[in-house]
Protein backbone atom coordinates (compact mmCIF):
# COMPACT_ATOMS: atom_id res chain seq x y z
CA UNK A 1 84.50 51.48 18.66
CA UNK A 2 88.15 50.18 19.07
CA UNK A 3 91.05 51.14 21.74
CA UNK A 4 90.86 54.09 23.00
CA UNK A 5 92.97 55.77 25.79
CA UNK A 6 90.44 57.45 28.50
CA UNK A 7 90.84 60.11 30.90
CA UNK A 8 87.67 60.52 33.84
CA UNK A 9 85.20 63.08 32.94
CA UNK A 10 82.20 64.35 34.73
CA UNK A 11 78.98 66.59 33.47
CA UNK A 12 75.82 67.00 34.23
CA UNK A 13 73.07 65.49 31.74
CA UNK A 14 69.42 65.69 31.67
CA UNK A 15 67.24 62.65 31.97
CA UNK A 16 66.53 61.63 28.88
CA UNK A 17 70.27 61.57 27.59
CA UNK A 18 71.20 59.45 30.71
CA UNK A 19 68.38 57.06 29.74
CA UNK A 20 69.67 57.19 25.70
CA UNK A 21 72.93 56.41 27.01
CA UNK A 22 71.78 53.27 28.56
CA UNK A 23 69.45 51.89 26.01
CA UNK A 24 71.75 52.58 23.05
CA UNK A 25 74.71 51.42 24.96
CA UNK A 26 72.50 47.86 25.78
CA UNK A 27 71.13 47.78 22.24
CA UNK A 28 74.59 48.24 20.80
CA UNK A 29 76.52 46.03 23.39
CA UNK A 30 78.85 49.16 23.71
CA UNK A 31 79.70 50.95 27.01
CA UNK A 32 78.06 54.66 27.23
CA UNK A 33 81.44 55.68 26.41
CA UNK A 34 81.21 54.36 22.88
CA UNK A 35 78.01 55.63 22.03
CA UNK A 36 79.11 59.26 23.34
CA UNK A 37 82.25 58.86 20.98
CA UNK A 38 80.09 57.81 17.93
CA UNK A 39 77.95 60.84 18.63
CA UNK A 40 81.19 63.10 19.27
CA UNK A 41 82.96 61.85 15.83
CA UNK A 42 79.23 61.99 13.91
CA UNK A 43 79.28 65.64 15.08
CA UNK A 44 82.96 66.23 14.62
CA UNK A 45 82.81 64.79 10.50
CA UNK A 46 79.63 67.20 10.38
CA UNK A 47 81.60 70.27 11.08
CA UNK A 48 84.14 69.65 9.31
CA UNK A 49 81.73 68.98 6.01
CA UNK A 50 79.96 72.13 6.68
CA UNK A 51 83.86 74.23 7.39
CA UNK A 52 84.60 72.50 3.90
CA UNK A 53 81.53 73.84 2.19
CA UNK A 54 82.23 76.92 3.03
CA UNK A 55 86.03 76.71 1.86
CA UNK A 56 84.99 75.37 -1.59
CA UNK A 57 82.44 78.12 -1.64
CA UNK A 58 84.88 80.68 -1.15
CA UNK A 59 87.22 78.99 -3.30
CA UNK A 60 84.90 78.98 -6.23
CA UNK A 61 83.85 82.52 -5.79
CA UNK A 62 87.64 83.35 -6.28
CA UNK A 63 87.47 81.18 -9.18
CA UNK A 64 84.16 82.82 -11.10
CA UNK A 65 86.29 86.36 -10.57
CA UNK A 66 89.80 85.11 -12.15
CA UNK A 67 87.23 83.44 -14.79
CA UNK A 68 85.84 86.94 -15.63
CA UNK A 69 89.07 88.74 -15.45
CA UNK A 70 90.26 86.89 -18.33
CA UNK A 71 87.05 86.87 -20.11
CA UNK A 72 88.31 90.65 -21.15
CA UNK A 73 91.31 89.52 -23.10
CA UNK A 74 88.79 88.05 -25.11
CA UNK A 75 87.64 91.49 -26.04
CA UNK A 76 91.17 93.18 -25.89
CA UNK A 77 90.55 94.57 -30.04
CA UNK A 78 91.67 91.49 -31.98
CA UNK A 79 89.97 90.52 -34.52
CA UNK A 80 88.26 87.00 -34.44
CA UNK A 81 90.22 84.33 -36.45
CA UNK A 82 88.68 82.14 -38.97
CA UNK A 83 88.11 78.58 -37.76
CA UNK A 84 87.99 77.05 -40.97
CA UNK A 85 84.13 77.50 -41.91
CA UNK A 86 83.26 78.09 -44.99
């Protein structure tokens, strides 16, 4: 997973992720600590997709508004010009 400055950290995990963390780390050839990093950035780029959906979603919905706010100059009483048909 590349360099990486560590600092000790302790917590409590059931069974099953202790035994994850060894096979995964023995299939990979990583230490534990790299496979709880991938699994920490995987999550990290996941919430951050999801905080941008909602952004753009927002975004948009400002968009759609300004869209139909100027939709009514179309209607502001002039009348329509002649594109050349005919």
């Amino acid at each position: 997973m590349g360099e990486y400055t560590t600092k000790p950290s302790q917590f409590r995990l059931p069974r099953w992720a202790q035994e994850f963390l060894a096979e995964e780390s023995a299939a990979t050839g990583g230490t534990k600590t790299d496979v709880v990093l991938e699994a920490l950035d995987a999550h990290r780029r996941k919430r951050l997709g999801e905080d941008l959906e909602i952004a753009y979603r927002e975004w948009s919905k400002g968009q759609l508004e300004e869209v139909r706010a100027w939709d009514f100059t179309l209607m502001d009483g002039l009348e329509p010009e002649d594109w050349g048909q005919g």
